[in-house]
N, C-alpha and C. Protein backbone atom coordinates (compact mmCIF):
# COMPACT_ATOMS: atom_id res chain seq x y z
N UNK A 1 -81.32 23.96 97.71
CA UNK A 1 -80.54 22.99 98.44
C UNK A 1 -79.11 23.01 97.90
N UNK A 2 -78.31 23.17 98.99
CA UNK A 2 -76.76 23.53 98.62
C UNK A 2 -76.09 21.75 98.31
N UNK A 3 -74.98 21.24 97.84
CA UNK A 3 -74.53 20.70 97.53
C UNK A 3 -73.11 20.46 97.75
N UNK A 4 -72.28 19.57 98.38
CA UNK A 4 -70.67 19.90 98.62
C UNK A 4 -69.95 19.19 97.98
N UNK A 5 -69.48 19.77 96.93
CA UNK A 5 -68.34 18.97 96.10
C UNK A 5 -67.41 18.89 97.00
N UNK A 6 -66.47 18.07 97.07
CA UNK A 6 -65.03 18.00 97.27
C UNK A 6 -64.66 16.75 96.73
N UNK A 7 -62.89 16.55 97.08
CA UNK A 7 -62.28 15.95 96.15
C UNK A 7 -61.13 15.46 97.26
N UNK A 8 -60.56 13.91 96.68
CA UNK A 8 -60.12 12.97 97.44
C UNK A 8 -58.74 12.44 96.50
N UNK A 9 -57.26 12.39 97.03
CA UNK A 9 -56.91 11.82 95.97
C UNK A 9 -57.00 10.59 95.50
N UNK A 10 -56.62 9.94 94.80
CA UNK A 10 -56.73 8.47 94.38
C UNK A 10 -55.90 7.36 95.33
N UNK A 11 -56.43 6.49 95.73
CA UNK A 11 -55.92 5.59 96.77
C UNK A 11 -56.06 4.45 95.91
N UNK A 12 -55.42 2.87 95.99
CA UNK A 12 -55.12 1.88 95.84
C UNK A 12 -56.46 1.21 95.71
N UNK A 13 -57.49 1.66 97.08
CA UNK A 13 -58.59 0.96 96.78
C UNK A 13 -59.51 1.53 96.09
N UNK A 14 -59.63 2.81 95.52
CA UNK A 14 -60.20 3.33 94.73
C UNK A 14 -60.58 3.29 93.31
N UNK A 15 -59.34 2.22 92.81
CA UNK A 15 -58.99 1.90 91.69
C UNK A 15 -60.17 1.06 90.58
N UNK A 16 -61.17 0.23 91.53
CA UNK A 16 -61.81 -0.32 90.70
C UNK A 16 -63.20 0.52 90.15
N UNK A 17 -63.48 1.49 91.54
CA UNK A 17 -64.35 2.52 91.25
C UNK A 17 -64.18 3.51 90.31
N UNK A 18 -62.93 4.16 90.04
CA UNK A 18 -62.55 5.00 88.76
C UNK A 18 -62.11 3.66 87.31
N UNK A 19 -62.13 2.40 87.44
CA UNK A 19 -62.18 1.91 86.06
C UNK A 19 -63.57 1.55 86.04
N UNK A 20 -64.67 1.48 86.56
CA UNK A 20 -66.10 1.88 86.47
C UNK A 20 -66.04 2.42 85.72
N UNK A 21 -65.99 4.25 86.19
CA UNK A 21 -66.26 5.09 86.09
C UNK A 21 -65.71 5.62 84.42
N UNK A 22 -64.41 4.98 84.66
CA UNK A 22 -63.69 5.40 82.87
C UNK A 22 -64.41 4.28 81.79
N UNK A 23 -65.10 3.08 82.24
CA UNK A 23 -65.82 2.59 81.26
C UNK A 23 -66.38 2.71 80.77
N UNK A 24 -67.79 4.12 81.57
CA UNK A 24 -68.83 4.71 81.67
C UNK A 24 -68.31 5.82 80.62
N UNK A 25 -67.03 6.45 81.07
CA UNK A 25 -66.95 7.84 80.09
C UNK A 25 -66.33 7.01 78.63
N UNK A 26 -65.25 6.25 78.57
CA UNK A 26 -65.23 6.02 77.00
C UNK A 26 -66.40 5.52 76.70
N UNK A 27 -67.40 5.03 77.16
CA UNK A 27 -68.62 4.45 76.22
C UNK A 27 -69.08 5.32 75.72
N UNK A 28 -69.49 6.66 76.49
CA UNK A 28 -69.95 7.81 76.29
C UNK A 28 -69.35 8.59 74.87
N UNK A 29 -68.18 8.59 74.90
CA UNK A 29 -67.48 9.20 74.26
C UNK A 29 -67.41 8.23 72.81
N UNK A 30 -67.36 7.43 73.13
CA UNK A 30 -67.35 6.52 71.62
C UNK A 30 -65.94 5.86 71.70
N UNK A 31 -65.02 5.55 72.71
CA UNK A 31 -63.52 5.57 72.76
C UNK A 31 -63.45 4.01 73.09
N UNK A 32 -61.84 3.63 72.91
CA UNK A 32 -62.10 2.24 73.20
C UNK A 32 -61.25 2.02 74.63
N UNK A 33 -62.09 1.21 75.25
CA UNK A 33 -61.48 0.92 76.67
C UNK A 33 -60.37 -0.11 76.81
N UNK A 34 -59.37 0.03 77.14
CA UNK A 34 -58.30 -1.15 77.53
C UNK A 34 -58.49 -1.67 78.83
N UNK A 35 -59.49 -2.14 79.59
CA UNK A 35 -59.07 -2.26 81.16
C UNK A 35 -57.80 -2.61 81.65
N UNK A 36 -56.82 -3.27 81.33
CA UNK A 36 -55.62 -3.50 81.63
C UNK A 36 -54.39 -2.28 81.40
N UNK A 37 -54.90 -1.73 81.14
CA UNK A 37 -53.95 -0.84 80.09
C UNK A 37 -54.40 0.35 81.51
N UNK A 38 -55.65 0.38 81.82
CA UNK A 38 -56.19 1.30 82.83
C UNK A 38 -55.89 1.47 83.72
N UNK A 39 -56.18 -0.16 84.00
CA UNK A 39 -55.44 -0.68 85.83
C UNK A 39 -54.19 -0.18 85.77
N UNK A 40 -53.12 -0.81 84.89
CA UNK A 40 -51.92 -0.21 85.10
C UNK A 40 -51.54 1.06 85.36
N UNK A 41 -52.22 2.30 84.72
CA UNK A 41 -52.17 3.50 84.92
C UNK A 41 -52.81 3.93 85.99
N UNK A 42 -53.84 3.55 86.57
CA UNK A 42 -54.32 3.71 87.69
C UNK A 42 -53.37 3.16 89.07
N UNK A 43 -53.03 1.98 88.61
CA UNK A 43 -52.20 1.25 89.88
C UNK A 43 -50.47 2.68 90.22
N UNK A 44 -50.47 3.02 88.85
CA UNK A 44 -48.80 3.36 89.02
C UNK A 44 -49.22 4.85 89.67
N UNK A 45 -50.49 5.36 89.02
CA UNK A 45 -50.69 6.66 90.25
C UNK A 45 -51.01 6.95 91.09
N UNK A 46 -51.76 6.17 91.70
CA UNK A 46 -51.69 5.65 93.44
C UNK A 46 -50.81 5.57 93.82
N UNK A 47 -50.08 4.67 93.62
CA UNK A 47 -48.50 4.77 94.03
C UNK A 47 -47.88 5.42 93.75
N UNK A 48 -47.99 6.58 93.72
CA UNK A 48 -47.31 7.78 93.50
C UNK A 48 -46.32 8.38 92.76
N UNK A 49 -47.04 8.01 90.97
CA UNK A 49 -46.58 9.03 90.06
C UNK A 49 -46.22 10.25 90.43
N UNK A 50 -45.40 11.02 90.20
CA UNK A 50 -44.95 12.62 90.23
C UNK A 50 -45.86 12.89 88.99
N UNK A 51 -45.73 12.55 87.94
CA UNK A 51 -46.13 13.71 86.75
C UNK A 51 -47.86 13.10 86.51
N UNK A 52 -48.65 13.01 87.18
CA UNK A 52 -49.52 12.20 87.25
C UNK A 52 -50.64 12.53 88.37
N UNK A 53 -52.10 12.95 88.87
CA UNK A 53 -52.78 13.14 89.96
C UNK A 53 -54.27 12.69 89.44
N UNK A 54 -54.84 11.86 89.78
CA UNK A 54 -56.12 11.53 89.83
C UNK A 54 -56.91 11.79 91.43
N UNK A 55 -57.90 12.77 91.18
CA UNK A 55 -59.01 12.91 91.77
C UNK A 55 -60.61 12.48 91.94
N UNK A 56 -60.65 11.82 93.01
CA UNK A 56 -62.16 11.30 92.80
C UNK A 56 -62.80 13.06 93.23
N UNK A 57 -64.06 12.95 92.22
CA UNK A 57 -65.39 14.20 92.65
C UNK A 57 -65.89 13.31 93.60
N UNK A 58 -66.45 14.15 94.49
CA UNK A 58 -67.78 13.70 95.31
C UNK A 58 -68.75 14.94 95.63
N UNK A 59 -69.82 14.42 95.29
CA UNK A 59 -70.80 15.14 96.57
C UNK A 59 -71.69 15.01 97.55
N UNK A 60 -71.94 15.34 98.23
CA UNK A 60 -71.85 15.20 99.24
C UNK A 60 -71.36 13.55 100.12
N UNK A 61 -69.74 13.82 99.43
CA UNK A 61 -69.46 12.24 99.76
C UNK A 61 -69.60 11.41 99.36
N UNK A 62 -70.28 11.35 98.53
CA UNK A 62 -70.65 10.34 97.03
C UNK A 62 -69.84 10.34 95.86
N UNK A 63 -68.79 9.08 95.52
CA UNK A 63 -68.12 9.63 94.36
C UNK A 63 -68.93 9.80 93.08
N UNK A 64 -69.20 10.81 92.02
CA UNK A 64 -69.71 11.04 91.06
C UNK A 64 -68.97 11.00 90.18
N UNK A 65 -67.32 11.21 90.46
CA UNK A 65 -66.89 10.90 88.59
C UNK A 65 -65.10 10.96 89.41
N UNK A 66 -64.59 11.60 88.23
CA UNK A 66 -63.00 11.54 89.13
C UNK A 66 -62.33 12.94 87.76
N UNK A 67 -61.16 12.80 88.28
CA UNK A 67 -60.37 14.01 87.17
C UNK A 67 -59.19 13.34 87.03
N UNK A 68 -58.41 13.32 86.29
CA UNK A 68 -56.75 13.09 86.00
C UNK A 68 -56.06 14.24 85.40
N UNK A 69 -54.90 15.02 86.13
CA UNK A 69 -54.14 15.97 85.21
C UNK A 69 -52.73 15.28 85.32
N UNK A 70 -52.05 15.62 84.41
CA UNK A 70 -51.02 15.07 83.75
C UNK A 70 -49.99 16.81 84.37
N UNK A 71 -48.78 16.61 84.61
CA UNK A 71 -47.83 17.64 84.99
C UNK A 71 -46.66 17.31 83.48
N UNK A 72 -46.70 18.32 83.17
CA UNK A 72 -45.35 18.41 82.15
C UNK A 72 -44.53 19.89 82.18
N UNK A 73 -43.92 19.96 81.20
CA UNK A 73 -43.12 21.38 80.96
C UNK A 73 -43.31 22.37 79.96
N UNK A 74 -42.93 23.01 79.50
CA UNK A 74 -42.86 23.84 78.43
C UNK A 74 -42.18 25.04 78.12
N UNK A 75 -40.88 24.98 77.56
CA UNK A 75 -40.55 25.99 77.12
C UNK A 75 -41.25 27.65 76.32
N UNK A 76 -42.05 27.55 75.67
CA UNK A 76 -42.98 28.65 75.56
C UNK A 76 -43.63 29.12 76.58
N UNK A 77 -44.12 28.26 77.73
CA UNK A 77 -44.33 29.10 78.88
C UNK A 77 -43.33 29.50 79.68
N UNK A 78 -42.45 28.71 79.89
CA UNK A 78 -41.15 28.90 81.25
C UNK A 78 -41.36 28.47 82.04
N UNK A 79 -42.05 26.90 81.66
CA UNK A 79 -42.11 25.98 82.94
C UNK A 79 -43.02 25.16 83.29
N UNK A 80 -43.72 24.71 84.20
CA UNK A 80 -44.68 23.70 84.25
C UNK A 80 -46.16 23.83 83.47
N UNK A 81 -46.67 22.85 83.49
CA UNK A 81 -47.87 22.86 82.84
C UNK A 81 -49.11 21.99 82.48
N UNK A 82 -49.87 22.17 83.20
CA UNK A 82 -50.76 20.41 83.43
C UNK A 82 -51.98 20.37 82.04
N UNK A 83 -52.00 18.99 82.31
CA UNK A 83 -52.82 18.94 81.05
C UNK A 83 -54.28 18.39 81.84
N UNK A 84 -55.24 18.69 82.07
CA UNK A 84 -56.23 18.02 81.97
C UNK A 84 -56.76 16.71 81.30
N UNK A 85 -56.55 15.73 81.58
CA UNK A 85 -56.22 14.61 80.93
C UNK A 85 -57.47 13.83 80.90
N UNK A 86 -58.53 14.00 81.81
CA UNK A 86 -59.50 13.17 81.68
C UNK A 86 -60.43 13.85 82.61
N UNK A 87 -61.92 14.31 82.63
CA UNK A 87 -62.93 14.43 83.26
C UNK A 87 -63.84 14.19 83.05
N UNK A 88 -64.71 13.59 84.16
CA UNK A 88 -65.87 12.64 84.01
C UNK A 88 -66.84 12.80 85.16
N UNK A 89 -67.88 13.02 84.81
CA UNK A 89 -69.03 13.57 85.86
C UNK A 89 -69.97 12.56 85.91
N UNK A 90 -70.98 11.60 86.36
CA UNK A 90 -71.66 10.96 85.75
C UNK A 90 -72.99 11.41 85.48
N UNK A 91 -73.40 11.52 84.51
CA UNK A 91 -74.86 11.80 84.17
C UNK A 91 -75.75 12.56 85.24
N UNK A 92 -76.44 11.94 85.74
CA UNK A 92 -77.18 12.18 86.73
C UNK A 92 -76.40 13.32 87.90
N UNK A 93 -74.86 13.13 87.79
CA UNK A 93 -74.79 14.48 88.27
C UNK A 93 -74.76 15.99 88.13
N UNK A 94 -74.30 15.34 86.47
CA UNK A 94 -74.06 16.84 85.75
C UNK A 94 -75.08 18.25 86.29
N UNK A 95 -74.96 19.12 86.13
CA UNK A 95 -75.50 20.60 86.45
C UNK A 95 -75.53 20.84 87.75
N UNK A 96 -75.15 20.00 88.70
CA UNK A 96 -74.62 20.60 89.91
C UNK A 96 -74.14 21.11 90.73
N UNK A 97 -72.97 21.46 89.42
CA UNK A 97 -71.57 22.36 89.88
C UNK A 97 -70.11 21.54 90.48
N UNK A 98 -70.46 20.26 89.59
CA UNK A 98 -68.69 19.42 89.73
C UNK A 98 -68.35 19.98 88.87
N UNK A 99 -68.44 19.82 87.34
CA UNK A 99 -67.29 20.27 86.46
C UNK A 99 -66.68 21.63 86.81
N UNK A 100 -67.81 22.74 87.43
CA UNK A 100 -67.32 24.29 87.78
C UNK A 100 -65.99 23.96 88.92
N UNK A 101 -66.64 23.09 89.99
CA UNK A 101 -65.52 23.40 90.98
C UNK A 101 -64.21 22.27 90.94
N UNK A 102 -64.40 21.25 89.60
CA UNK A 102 -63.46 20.96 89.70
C UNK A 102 -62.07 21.74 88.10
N UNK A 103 -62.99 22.90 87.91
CA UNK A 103 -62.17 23.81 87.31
C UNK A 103 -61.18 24.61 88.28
N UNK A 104 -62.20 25.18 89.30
CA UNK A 104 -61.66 25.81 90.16
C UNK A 104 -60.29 25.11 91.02
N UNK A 105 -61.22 23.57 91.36
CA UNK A 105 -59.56 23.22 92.03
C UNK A 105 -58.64 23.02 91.65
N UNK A 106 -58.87 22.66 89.90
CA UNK A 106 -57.49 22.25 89.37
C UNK A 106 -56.72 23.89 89.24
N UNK A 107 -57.09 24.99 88.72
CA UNK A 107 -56.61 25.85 88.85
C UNK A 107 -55.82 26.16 90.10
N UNK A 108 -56.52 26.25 91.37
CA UNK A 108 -55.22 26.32 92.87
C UNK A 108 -54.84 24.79 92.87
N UNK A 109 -54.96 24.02 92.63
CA UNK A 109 -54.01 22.83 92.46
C UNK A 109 -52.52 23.33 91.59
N UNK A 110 -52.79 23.82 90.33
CA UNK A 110 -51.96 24.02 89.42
C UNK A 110 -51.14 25.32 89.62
N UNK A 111 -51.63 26.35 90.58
CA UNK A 111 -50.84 27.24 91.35
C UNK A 111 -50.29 26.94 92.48
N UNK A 112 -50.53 26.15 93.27
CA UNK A 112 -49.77 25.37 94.73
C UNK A 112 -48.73 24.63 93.74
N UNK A 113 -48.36 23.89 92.63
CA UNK A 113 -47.47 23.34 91.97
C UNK A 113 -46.68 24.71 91.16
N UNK A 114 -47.03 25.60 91.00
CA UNK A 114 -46.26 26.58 90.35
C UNK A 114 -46.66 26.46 88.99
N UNK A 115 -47.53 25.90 88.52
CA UNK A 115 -47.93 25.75 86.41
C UNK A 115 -48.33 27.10 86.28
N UNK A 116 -47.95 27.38 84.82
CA UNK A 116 -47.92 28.52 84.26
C UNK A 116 -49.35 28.33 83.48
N UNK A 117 -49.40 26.65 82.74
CA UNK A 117 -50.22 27.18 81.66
C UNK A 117 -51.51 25.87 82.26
N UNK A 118 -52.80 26.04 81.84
CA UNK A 118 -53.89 24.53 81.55
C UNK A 118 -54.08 24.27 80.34
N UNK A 119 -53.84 23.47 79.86
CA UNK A 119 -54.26 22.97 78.59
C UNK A 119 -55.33 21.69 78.92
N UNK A 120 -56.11 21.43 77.93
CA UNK A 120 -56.86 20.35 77.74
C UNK A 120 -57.52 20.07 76.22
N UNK A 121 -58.05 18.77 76.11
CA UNK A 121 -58.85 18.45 74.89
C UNK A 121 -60.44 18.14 75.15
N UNK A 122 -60.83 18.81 74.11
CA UNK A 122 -62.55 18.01 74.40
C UNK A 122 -62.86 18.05 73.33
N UNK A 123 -63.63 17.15 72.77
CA UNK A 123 -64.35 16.52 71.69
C UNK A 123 -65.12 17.93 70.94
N UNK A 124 -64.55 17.67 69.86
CA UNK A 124 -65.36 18.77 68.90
C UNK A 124 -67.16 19.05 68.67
N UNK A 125 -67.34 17.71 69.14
CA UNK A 125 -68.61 17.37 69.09
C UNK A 125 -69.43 17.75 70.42
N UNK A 126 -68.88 17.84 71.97
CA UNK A 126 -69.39 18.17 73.00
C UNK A 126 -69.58 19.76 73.01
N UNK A 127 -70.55 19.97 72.90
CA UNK A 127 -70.85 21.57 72.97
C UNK A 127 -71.36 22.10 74.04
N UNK A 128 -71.65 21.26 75.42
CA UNK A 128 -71.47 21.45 76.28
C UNK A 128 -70.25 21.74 77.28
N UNK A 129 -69.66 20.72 77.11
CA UNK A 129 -68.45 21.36 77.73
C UNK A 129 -67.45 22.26 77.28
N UNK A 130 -67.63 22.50 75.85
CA UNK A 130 -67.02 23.73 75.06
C UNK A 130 -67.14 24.92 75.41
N UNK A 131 -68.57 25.04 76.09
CA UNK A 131 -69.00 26.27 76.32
C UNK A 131 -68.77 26.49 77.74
N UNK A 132 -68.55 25.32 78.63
CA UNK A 132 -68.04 25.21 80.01
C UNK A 132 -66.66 25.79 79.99
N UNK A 133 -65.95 25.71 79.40
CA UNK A 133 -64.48 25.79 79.14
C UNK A 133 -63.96 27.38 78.83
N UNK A 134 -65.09 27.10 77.82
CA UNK A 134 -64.98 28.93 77.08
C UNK A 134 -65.18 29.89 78.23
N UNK A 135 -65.94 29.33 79.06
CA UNK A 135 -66.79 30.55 79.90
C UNK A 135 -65.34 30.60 81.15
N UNK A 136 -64.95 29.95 80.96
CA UNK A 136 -63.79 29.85 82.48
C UNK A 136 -62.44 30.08 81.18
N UNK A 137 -62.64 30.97 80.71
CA UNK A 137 -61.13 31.39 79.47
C UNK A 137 -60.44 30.48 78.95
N UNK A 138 -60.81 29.51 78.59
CA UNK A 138 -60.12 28.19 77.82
C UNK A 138 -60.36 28.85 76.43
N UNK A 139 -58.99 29.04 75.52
CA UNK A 139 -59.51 28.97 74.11
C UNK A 139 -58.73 28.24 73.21
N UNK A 140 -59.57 27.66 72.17
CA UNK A 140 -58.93 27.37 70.76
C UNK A 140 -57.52 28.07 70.48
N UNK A 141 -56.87 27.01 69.55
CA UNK A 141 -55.68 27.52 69.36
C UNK A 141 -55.50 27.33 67.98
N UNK A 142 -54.99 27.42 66.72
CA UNK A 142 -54.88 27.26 65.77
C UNK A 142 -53.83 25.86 65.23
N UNK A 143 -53.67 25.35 66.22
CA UNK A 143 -52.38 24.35 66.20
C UNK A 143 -53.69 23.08 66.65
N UNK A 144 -53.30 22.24 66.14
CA UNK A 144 -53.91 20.67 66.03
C UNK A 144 -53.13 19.76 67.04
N UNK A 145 -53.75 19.26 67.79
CA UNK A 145 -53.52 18.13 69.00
C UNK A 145 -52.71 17.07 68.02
N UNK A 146 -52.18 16.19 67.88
CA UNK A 146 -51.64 15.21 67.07
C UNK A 146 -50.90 14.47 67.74
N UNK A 147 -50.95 12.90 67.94
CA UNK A 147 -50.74 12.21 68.75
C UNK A 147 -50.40 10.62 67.67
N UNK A 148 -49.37 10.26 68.55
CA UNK A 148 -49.11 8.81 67.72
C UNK A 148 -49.73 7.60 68.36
């Protein structure tokens, strides 16, 4: 039985369904949730952040999780460059083939914008999605994420 991912951007009313959904993944993750801090970031990219795109997953029309990439720059590449900023599948959907195709879209997402490079972070501890990542040419870098 086939399955149809696709993907929706983030709308105004969507907003309470992806702070669900991000409550669900920092719990997961061990992270601490701000809901206010959320809404706000959610509210300002609906309304249409430039450096900013949240995607709800669905399948078959069902939202299952959402994505956020972040647009920046970079001189070592020569130019744009998105960060994968947040992905979240929910449980029960995992092994279906969202995280695969929402590799795939962010990739022609990130070529219809012209980005040179993908970067992202994932937990040292998820060895699942490490190996998701690896397998689609994501690698380690010798340089440390570091954040204030």
């Amino acid at each position: 039985m086939s399955v149809e991912v696709s993907f929706r951007h983030l709308e105004a009313a969507d907003c309470e369904t992806v702070l669900r959904l991000m409550r669900d993944y920092y719990a997961e993750e061990g992270q601490e949730f701000v809901p206010d801090l959320a809404a706000a970031a959610l509210n300002e990219i609906s309304g249409g952040n430039a450096l900013a795109r949240v995607w709800l997953i669905c399948l078959d029309k069902v939202i299952v999780g959402y994505v956020c990439v972040t647009l920046g720059f970079s001189l070592e590449v020569g130019g744009y460059d998105f960060f994968l900023d947040e992905l979240f599948v929910i449980p029960e959907s995992r092994g279906n083939g969202p995280s695969s195709a929402v590799l795939n879209f962010g990739g022609n997402e990130s070529r219809s914008l012209g980005v040179r490079r993908i970067c992202l972070e994932v937990e040292r501890h998820n060895a699942v999605a490490r190996k998701i990542y690896s397998a689609r040419d994501y690698h380690e870098h010798d340089r440390h994420l570091m954040s204030t």
